[in-house]
Protein backbone atom coordinates (compact mmCIF):
# COMPACT_ATOMS: atom_id res chain seq x y z
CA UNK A 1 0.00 0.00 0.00
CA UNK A 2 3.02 2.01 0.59
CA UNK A 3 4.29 1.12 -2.14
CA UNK A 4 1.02 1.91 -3.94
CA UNK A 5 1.02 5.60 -2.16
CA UNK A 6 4.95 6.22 -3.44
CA UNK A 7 3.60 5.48 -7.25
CA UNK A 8 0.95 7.75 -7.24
CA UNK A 9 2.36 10.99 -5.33
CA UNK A 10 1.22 14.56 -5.74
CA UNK A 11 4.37 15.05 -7.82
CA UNK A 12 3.52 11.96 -10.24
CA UNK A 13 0.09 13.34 -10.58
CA UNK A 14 0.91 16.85 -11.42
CA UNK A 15 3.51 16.18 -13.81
CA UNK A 16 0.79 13.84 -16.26
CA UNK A 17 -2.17 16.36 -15.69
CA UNK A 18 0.92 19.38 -16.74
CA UNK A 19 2.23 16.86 -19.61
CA UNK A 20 -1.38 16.42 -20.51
CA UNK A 21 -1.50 20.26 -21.22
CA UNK A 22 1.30 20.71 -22.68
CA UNK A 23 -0.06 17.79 -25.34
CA UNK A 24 -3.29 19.70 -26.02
CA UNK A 25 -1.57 23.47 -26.40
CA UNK A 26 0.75 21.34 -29.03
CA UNK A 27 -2.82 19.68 -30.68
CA UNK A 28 -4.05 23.58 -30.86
CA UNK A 29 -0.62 24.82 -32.53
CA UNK A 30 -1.45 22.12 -34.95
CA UNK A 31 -4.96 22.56 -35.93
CA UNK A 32 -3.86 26.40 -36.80
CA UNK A 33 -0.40 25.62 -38.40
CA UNK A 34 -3.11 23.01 -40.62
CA UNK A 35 -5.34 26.02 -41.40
CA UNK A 36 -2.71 28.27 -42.08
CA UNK A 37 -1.52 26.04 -44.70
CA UNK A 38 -5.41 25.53 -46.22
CA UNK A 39 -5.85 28.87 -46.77
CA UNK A 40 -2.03 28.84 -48.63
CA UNK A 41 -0.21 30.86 -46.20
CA UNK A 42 3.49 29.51 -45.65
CA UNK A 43 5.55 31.43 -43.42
CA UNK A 44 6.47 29.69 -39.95
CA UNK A 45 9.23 31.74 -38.62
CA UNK A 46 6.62 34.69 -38.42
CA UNK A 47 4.22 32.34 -36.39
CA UNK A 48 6.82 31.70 -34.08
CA UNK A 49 8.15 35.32 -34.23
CA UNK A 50 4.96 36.38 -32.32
CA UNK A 51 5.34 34.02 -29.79
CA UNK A 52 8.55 35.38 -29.02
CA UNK A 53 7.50 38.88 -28.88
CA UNK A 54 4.63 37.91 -26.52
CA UNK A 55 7.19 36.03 -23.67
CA UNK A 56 9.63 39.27 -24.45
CA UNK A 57 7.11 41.28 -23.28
CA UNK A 58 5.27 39.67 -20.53
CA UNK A 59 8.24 37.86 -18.69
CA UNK A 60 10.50 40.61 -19.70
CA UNK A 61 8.55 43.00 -17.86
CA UNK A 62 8.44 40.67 -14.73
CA UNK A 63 12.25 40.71 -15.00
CA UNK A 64 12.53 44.11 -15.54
CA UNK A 65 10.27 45.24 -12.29
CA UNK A 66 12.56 42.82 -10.14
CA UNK A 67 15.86 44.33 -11.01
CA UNK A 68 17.72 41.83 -10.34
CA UNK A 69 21.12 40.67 -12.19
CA UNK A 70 21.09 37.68 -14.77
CA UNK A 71 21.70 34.43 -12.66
CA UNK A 72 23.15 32.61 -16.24
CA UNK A 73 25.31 34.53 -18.73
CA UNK A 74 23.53 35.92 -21.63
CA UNK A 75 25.21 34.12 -23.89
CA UNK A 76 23.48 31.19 -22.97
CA UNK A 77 20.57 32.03 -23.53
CA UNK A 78 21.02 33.22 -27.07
CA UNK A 79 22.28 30.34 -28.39
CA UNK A 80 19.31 28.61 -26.54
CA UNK A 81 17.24 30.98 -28.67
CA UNK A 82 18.68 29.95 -32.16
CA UNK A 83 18.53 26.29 -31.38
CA UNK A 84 14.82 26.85 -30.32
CA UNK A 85 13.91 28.64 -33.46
CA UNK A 86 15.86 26.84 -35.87
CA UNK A 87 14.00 23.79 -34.48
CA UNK A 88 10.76 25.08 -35.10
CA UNK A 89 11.42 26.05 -38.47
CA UNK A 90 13.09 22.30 -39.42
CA UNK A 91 10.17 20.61 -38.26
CA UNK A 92 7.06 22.73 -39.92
CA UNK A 93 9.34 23.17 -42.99
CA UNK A 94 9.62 19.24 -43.30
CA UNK A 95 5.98 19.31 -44.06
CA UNK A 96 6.52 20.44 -47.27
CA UNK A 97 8.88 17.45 -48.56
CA UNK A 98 7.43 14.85 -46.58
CA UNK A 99 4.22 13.05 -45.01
CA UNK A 100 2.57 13.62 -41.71
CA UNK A 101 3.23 9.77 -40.95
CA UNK A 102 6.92 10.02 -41.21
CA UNK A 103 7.22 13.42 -39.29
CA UNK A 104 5.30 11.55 -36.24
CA UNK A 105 7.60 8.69 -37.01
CA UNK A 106 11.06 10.64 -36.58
CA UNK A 107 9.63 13.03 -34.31
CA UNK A 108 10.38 10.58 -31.80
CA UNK A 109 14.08 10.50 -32.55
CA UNK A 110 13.94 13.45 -29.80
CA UNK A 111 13.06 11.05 -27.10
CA UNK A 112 16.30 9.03 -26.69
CA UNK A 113 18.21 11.62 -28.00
CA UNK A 114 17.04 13.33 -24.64
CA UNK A 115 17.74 10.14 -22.29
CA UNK A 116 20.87 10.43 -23.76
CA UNK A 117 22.18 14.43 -23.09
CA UNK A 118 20.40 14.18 -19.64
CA UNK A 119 22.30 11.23 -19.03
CA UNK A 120 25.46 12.71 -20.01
CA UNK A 121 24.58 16.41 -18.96
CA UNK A 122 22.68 16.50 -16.20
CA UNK A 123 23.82 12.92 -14.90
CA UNK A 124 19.82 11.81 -14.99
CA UNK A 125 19.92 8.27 -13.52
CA UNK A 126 17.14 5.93 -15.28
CA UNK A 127 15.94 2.55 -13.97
CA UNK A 128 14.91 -0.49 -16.19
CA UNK A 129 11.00 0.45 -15.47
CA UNK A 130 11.76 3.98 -16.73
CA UNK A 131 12.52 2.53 -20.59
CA UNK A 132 9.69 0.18 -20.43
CA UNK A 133 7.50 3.41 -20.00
CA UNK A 134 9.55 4.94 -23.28
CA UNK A 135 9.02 1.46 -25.24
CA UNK A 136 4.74 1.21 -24.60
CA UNK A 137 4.77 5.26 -25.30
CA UNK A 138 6.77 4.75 -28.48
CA UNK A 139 4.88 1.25 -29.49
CA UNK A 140 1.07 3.37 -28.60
CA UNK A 141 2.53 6.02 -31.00
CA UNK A 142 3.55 3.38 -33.97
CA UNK A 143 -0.02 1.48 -33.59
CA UNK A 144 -2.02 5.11 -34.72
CA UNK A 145 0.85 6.24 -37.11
CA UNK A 146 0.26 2.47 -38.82
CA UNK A 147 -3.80 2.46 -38.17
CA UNK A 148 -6.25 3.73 -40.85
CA UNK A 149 -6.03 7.01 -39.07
CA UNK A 150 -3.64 8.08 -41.17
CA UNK A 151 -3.61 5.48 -44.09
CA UNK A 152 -3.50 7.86 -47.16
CA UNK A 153 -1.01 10.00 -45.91
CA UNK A 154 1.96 7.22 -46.00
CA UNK A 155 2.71 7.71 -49.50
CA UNK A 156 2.28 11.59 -49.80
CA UNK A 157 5.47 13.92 -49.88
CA UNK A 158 7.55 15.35 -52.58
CA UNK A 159 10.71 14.80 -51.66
CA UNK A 160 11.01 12.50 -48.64
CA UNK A 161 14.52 12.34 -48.19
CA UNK A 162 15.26 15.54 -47.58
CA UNK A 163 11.52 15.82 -45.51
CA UNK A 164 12.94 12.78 -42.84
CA UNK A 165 16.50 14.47 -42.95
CA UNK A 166 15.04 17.82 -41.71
CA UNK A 167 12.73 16.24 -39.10
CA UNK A 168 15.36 14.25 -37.71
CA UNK A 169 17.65 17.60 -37.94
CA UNK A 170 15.34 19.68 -36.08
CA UNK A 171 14.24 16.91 -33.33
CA UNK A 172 17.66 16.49 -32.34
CA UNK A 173 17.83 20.34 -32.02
CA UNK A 174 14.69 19.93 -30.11
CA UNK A 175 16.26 17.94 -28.03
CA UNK A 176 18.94 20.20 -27.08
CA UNK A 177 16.28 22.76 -26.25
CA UNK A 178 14.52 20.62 -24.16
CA UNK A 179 17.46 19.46 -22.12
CA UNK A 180 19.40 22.67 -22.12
CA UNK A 181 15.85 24.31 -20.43
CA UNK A 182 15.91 22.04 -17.81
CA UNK A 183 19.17 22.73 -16.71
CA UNK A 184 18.51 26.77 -16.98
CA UNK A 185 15.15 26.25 -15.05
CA UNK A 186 16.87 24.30 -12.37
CA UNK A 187 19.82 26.13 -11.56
CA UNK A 188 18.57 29.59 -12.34
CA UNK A 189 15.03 31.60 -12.70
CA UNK A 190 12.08 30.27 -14.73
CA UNK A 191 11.21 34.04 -15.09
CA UNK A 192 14.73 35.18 -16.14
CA UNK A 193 14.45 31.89 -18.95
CA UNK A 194 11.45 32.67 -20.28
CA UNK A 195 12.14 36.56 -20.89
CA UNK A 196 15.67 35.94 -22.44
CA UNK A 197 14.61 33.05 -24.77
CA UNK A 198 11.87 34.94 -26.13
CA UNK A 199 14.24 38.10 -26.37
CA UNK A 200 16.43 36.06 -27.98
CA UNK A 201 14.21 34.65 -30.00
CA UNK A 202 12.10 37.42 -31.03
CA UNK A 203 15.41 38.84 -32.59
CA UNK A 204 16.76 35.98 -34.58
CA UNK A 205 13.15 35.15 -35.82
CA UNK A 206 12.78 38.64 -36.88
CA UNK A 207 16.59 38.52 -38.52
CA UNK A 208 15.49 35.52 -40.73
CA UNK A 209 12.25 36.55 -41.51
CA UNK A 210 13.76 39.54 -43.70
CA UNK A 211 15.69 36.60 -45.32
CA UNK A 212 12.98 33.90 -46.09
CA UNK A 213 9.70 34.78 -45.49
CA UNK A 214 9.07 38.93 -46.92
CA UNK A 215 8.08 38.19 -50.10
CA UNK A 216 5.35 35.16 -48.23
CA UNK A 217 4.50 38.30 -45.72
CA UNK A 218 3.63 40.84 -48.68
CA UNK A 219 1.24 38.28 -50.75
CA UNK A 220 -1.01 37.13 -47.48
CA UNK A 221 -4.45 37.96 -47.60
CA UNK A 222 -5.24 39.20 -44.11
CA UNK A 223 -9.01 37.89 -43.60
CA UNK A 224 -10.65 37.17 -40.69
CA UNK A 225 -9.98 33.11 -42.07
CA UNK A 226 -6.46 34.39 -42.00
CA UNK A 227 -6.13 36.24 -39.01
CA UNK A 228 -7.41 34.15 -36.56
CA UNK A 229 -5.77 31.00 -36.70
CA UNK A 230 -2.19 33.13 -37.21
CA UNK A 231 -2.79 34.87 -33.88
CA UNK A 232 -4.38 31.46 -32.04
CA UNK A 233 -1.38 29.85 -33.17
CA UNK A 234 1.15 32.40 -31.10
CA UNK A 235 -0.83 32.64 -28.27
CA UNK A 236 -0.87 28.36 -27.80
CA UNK A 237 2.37 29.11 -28.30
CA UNK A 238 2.59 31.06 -25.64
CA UNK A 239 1.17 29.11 -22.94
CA UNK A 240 2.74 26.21 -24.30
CA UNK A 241 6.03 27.80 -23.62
CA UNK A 242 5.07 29.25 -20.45
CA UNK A 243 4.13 25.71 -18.79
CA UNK A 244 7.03 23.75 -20.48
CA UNK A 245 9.83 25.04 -17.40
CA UNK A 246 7.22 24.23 -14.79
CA UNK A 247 6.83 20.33 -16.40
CA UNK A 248 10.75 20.10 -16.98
CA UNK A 249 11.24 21.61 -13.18
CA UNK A 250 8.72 18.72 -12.18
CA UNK A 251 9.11 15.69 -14.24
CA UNK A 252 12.20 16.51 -16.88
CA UNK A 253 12.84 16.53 -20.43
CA UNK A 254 11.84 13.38 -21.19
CA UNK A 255 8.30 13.44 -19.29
CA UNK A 256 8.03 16.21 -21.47
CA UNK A 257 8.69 14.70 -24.94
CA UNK A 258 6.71 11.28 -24.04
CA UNK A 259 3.78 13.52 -23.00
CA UNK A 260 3.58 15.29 -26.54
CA UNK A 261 3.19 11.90 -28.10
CA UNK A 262 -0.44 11.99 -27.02
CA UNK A 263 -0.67 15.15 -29.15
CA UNK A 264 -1.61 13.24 -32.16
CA UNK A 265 -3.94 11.34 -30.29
CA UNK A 266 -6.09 14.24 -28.75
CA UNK A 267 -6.31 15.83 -32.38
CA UNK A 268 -7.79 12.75 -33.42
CA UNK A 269 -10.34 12.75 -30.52
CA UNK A 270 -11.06 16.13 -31.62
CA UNK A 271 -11.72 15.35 -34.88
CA UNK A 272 -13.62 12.44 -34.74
CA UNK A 273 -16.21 14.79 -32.23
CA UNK A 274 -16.17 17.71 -34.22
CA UNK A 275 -16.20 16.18 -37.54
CA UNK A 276 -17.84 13.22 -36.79
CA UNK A 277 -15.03 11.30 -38.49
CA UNK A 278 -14.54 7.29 -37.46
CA UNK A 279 -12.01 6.39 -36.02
CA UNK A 280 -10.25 2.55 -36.64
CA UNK A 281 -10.70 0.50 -33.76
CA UNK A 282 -6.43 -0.28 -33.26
CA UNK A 283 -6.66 3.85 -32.37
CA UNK A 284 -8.00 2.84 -28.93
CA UNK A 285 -5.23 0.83 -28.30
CA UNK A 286 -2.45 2.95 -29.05
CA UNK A 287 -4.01 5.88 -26.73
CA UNK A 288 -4.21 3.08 -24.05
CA UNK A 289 -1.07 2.09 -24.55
CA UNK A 290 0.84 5.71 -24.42
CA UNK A 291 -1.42 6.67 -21.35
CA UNK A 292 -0.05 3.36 -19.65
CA UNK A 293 3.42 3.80 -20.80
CA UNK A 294 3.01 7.26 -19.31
CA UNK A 295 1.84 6.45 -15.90
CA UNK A 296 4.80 3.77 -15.73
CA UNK A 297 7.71 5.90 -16.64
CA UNK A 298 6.38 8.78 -14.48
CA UNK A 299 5.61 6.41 -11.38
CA UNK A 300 8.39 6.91 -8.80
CA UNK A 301 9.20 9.90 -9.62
CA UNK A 302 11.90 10.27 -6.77
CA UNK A 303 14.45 7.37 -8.57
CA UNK A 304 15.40 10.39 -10.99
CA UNK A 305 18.52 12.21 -10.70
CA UNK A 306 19.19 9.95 -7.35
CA UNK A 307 23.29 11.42 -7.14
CA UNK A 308 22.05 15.38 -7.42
CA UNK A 309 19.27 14.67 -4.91
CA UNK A 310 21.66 13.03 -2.43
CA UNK A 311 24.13 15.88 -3.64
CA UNK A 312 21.62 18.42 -2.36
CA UNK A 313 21.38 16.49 1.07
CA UNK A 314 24.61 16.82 1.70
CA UNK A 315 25.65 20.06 0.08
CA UNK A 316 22.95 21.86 2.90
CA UNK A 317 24.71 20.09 5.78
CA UNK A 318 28.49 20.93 4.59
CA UNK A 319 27.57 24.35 2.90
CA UNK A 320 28.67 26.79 5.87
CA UNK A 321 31.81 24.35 6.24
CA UNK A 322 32.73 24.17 2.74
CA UNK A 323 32.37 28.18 2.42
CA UNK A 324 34.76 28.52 5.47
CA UNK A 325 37.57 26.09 3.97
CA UNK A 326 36.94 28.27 0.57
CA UNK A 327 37.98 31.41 2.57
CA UNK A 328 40.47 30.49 4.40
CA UNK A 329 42.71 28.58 1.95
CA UNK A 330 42.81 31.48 -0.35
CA UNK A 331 44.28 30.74 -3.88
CA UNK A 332 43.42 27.28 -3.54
CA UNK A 333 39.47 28.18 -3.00
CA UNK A 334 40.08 29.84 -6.66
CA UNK A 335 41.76 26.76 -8.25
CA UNK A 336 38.52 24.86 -6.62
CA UNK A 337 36.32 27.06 -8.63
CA UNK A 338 38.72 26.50 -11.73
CA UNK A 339 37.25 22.85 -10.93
CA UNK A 340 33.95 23.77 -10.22
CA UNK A 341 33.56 25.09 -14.10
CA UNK A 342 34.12 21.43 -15.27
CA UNK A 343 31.75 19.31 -16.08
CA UNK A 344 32.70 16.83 -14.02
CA UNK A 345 33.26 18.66 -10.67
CA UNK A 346 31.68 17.21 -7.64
CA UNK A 347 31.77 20.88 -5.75
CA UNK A 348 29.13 21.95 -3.64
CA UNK A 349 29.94 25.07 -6.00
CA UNK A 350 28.73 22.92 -8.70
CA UNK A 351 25.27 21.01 -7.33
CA UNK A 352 22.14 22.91 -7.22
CA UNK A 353 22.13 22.82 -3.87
CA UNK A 354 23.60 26.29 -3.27
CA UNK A 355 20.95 27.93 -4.85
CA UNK A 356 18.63 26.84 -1.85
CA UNK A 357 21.21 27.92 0.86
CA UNK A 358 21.55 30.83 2.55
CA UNK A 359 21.88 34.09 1.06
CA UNK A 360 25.09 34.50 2.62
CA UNK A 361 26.84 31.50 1.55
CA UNK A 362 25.50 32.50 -1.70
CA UNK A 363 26.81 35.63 -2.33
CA UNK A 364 30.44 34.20 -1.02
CA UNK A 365 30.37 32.04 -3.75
CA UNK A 366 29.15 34.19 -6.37
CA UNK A 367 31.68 36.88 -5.48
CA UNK A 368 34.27 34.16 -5.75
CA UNK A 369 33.01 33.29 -8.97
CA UNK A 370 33.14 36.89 -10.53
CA UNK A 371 36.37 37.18 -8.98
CA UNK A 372 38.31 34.17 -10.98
CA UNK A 373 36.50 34.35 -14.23
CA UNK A 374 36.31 38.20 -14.58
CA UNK A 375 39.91 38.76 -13.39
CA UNK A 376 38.65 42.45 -12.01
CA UNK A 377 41.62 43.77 -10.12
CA UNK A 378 42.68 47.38 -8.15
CA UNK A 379 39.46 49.38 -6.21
CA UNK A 380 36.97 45.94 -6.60
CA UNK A 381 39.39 43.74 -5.45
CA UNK A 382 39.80 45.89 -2.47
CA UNK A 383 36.03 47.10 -2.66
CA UNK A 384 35.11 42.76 -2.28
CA UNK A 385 37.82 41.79 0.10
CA UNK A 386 36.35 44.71 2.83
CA UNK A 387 32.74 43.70 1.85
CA UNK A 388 33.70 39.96 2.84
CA UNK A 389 35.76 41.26 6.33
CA UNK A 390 32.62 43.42 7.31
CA UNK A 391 30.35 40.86 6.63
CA UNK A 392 32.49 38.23 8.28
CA UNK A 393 32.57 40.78 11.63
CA UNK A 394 28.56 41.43 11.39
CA UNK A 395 27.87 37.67 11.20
């Protein structure tokens, strides 16, 4: 019964009703990017562009009232912003060389591709029961792709080659965005995330939309037909975005990408209530089978990243200790931070657990930090070393 209890915590729960969201915003992005396309109008960067815009302004004003420093260099975040919207753009522009079936097919590519860079990134530790849950996702996913749902759409595409190449191009690049959020949302400010990326990628959008898409922009009929689904499609976009850090923060990257399997499946639901289409019996299955696969890779939840949770144990019991020995061996506590900068490092600098110490330790480190990889010298050097003296005497 314990047992039982573990399985189903609040945490489990949340993260499928949160991945269950993030599947239908992805469905709604989808039934405009389809209408977009009926009514002839080709120009995905410019979707995406106002999505950008709209998480420049709203989180960018949140950041801006706070005042507060960047926790991550900027830097990061702009290349986060042109793998994001490159992605985009390889994945909607595969639509035009190849079929729906074989984008769902290599969409999935993403999935171990994730389980792979969390592995070796974030040091994500998965148990056996964990790829089960991947294998009955993926297997739900091949029974629709392969059911009449989607029967004559196998043989449609111009050029598939180059269709499958850019899918599996921009899922791997998905990927990457997925994984590198995560680790942004975790050891820095969901806030500070969202308002950079869409900064970010407000500007590069807007950049490549003067290269590919002006002449697409000039010969669009603005309608009501056209209108609508254009601006439906940003703002989906923009909640999508906005609940992605809170799912990663939860249940990680790949809770995320399993959970946008079911996207497929709730835009068949859709259709076959609105449009009274039918729907092939094998359909039924496959949902069954994702929702179960779900439910078993999400199921005790605490077995993920096992060494950073034990990490942040022990980091909160050694933190004032650690910062002590940091101060008091001097150039050593910089050659530590040298260290810390690795990926391999093993620091208390480098686990997550300083951000939930105390302020104090905190700032220590962080001064530290600027100290070594800024190499500021003269009045700060002597500005720092009397803040750290009077705040040593205080405490």
């Amino acid at each position: 019964m314990a047992n039982f209890a573990k399985f189903w915590s609040k945490k489990t729960l949340i993260g499928l009703g949160l991945g269950q969201v993030v599947s239908l915003l992805a469905t709604s992005t989808g039934f405009s990017s389809s209408e977009l396309s009926r009514r002839g109008i080709d120009a995905p960067t410019s979707q995406s562009f106002l999505n950008y815009l709209l998480l420049a302004i709203v989180y960018g004003a949140l950041l801006f009232y706070r005042k507060r420093r960047l926790e991550m260099k900027w830097y990061y975040y702009l290349l986060l912003g042109f793998i994001d919207v490159e992605a985009n753009y390889l994945v909607v522009k595969a639509y035009q060389y190849t079929s729906l079936t074989s984008v769902m097919l290599l969409d999935c590519w993403a999935i171990p591709c994730v389980i792979f860079l969390t592995w070796l990134f974030l040091k994500t530790k998965y148990r056996f029961r964990k790829f089960i849950g991947v294998a009955i996702c993926v297997a739900g996913l091949v029974l629709v792709v392969f059911s009449d749902v989607h029967a004559g759409d196998r043989a449609g595409g111009s050029n598939p080659l180059k269709g499958d190449i850019l899918v599996i191009a921009g899922s791997t690049l998905y990927a990457i965005s997925n994984v590198s959020e995560e680790f942004l949302v975790k050891a820095g400010d969901r806030v500070e995330l969202m308002a950079m990326l869409g900064i970010f990628g407000a500007i590069i959008s807007a950049c490549q939309i003067t290269i590919f898409e002006r002449n697409e922009l000039k010969y669009i009929n603005w309608t009501a037909g056209a209108v609508v689904p254009f601006f439906g499609f940003a703002l989906a976009m923009f909640l999508f975005y906005s609940t992605v850090p809170v799912l990663l923060e939860i249940s990680g990257s790949t809770m995320l990408n399993l959970s946008l399997l079911t996207s497929d499946m709730w835009a068949v639901l859709i259709r076959m209530f609105a449009y009274h289409e039918k729907v092939d019996w094998v359909y039924f299955i496959a949902f069954a089978a994702v929702a179960i696969g779900l439910v078993v890779y999400s199921g005790g939840s605490e077995d993920r990243n096992e060494a950073r949770v034990a990490g942040d144990t022990n980091g909160k019991e050694r933190d004032e200790e650690a910062t002590a020995d940091h101060l008091a061996q001097g150039s050593s506590s910089f050659g530590s931070l040298r260290f810390a900068d690795g990926k391999h490092s093993s620091s208390p600098i480098n686990s997550f657990s300083v951000q939930r110490t105390n302020k104090r330790t905190c700032s220590v480190v962080c001064l530290l930090m600027e100290l070594y990889f800024c190499n500021r010298k003269g009045s700060l050097l002597s500005h720092c070393s009397e803040s750290m003296t009077a705040a040593t005497i205080q405490d």
